[in-house]
Each structure stands twice: as structure tokens, then as C-alpha cells.
C-alpha atoms as a PDB file:
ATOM      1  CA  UNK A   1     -99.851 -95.934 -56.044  1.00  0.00           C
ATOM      2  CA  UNK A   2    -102.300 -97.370 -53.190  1.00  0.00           C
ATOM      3  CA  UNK A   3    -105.402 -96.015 -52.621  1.00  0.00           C
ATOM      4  CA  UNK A   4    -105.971 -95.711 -48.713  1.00  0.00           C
ATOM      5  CA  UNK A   5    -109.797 -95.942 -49.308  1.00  0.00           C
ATOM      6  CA  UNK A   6    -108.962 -99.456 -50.780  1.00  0.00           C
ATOM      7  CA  UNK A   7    -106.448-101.307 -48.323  1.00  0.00           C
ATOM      8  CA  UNK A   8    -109.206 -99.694 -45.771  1.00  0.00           C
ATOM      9  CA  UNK A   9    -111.926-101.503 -47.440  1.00  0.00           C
ATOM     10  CA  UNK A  10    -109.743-104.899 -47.564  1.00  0.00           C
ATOM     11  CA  UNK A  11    -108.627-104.397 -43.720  1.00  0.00           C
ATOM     12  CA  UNK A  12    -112.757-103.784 -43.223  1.00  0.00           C
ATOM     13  CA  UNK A  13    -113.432-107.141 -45.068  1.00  0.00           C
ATOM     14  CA  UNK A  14    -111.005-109.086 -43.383  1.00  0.00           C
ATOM     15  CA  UNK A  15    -112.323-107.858 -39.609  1.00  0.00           C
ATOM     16  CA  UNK A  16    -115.917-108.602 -40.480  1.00  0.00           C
ATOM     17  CA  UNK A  17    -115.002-112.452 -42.084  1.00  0.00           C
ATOM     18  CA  UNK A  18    -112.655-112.502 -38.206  1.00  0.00           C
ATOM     19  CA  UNK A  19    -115.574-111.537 -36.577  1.00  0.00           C
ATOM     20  CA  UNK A  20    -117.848-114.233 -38.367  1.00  0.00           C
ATOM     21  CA  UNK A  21    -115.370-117.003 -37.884  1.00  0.00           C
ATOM     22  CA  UNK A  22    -115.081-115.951 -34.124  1.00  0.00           C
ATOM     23  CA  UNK A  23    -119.194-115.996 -34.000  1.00  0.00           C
ATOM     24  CA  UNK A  24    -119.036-119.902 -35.795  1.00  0.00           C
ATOM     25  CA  UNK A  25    -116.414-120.866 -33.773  1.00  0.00           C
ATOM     26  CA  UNK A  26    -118.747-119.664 -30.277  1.00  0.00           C
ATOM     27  CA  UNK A  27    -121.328-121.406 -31.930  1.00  0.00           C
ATOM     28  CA  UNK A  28    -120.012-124.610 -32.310  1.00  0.00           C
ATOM     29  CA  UNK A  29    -118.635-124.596 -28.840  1.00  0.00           C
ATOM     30  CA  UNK A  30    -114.772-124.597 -30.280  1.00  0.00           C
ATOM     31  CA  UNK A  31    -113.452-120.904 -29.361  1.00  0.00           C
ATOM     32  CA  UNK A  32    -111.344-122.350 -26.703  1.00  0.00           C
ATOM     33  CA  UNK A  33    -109.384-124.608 -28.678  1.00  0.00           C
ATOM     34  CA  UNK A  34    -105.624-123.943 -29.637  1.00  0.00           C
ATOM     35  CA  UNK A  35    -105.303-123.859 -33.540  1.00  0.00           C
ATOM     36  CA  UNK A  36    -103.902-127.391 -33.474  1.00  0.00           C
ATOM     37  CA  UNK A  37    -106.990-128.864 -32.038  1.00  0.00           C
ATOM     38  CA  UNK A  38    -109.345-126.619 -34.658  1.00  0.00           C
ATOM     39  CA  UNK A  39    -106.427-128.023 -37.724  1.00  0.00           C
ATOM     40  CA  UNK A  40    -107.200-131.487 -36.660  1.00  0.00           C
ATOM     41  CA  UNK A  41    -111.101-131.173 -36.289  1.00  0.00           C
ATOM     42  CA  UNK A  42    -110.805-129.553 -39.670  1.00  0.00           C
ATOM     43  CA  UNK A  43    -109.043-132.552 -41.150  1.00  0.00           C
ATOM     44  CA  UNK A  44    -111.050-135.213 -39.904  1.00  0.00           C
ATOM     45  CA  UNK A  45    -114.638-133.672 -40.769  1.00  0.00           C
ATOM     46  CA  UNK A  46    -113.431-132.684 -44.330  1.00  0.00           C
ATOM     47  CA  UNK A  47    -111.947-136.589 -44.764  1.00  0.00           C
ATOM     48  CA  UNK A  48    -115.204-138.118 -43.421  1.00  0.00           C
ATOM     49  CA  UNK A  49    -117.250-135.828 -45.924  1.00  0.00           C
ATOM     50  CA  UNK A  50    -115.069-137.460 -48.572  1.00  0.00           C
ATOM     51  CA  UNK A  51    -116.217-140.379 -47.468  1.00  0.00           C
ATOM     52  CA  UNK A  52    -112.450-141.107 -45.856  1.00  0.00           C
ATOM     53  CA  UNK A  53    -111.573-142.624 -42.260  1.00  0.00           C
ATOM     54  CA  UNK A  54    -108.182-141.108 -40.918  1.00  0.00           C
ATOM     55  CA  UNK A  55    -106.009-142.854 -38.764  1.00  0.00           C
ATOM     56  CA  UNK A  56    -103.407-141.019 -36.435  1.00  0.00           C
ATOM     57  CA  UNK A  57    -100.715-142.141 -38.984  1.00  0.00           C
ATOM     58  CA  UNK A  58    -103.119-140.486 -41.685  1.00  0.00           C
ATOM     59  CA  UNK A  59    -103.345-137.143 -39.907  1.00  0.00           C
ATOM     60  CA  UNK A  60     -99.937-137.073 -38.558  1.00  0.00           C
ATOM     61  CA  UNK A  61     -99.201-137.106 -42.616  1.00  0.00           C
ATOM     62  CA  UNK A  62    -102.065-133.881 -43.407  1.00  0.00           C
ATOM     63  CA  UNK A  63    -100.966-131.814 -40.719  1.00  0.00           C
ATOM     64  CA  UNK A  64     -97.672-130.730 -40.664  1.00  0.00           C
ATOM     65  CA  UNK A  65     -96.556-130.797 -37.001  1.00  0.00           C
ATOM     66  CA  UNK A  66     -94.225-132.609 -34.430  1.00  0.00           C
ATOM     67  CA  UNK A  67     -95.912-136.266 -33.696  1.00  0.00           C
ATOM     68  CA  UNK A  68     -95.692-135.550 -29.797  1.00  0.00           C
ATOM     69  CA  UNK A  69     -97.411-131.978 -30.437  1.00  0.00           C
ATOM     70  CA  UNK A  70    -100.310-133.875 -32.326  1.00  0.00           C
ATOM     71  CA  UNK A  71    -100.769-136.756 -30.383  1.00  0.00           C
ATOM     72  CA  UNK A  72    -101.029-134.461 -27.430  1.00  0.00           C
ATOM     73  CA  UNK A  73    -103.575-132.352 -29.013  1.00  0.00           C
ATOM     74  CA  UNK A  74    -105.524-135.306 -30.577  1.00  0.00           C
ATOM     75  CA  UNK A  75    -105.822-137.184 -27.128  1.00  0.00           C
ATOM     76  CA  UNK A  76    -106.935-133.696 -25.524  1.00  0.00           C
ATOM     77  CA  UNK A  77    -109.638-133.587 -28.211  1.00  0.00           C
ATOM     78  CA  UNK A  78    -110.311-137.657 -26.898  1.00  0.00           C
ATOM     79  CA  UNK A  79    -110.456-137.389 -23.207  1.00  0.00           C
ATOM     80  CA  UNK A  80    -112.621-134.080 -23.452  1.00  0.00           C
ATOM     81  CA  UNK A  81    -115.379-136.248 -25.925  1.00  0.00           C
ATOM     82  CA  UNK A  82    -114.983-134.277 -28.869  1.00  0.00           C
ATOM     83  CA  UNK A  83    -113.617-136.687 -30.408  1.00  0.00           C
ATOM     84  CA  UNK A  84    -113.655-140.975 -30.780  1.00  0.00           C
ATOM     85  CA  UNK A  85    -111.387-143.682 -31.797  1.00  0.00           C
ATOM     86  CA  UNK A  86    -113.616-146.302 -33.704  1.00  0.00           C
ATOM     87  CA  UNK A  87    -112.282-149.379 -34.823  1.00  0.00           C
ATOM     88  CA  UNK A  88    -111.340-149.658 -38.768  1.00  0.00           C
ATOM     89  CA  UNK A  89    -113.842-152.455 -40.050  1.00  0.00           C
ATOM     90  CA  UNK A  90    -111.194-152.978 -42.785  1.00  0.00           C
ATOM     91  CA  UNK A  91    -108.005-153.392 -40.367  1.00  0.00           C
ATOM     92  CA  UNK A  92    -109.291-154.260 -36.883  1.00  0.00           C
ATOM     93  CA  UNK A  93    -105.395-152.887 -36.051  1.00  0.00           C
ATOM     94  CA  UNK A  94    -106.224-149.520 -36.974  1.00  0.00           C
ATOM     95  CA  UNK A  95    -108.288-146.764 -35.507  1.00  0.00           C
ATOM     96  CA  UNK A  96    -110.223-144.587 -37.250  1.00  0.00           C
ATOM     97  CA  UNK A  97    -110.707-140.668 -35.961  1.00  0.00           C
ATOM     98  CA  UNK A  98    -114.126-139.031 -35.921  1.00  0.00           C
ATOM     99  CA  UNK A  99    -116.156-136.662 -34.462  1.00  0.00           C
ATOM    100  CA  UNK A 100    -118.246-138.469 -31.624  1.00  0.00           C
ATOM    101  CA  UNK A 101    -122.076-138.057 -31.393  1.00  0.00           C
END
């Protein structure tokens, strides 16, 4: 049998980590962005932390959406600054996604 005290206390949990999220994503100035934008952000910081440089063929392969939808959303991210194509010193036919400074 469930306890109503409990599934209340999970319910409580999960508005209070919503509410933190919401405050981080304020914070970093992101709040407005659709949850394609925020999955590609996502993708790219956690690659460059392991030490990786992602390509658009690269995250069209991590996130699992139409090419057109993600192009769309990555040049968004581009034209608004949030985000730069750098050439790959490795392949000078290949660009590299990160966050710009």
C-alpha cells in the first residue's frame, strides 16, 4: 500500500529541485531557451569538459532529433552569440561547436 505522506514528500522534492533548476537556468541567462537549445548547450559543455570538440555531425549523432530541427536550433544558438563555430586545428574542414566567450 502507498503511504500518501510519502508520494507527498517525493512530489515536495521534485518541486523544490524544479524550482532550483528554474533559479540556475535565470541565472545563467538560459530560461528562454526551448529544450532543444538547453540539450545542445548541455552536450557541447559536457564534451569540452572531456576534453572533446563536437562537430554538427558529432551532435547531430548525441542528440536524438530531426537534422533540420537541430540545425535550426544550433544556428539560433549562433546568430544570438551563445554559441561559436571555431575551426578544427586537426581538420581545417570541420568546425568545432563551443560556447563563445
Amino acid at each position: 500500500m502507498v503511504n500518501v505522506g510519502d508520494v507527498m514528500s517525493e512530489f515536495d522534492r521534485y518541486i523544490k529541485f524544479t524550482e532550483m533548476l528554474n533559479d540556475a537556468e535565470d541565472e545563467l541567462g538560459i530560461s528562454s531557451f526551448s529544450g532543444v537549445e538547453k540539450e545542445i548547450i548541455y552536450t557541447i559543455v559536457k564534451a569540452a569538459q572531456n576534453g572533446e570538440g563536437l562537430s554538427f555531425e558529432d551532435l547531430l549523432q548525441r542528440i536524438n532529433k530531426p537534422r533540420a530541427t537541430l540545425y535550426r536550433h544550433l544556428h539560433s544558438l549562433v546568430d544570438s552569440g551563445y554559441l561559436a563555430k571555431k575551426r578544427d586545428p586537426r581538420d581545417a574542414r570541420r568546425n568545432i561547436l563551443a560556447i563563445a566567450n
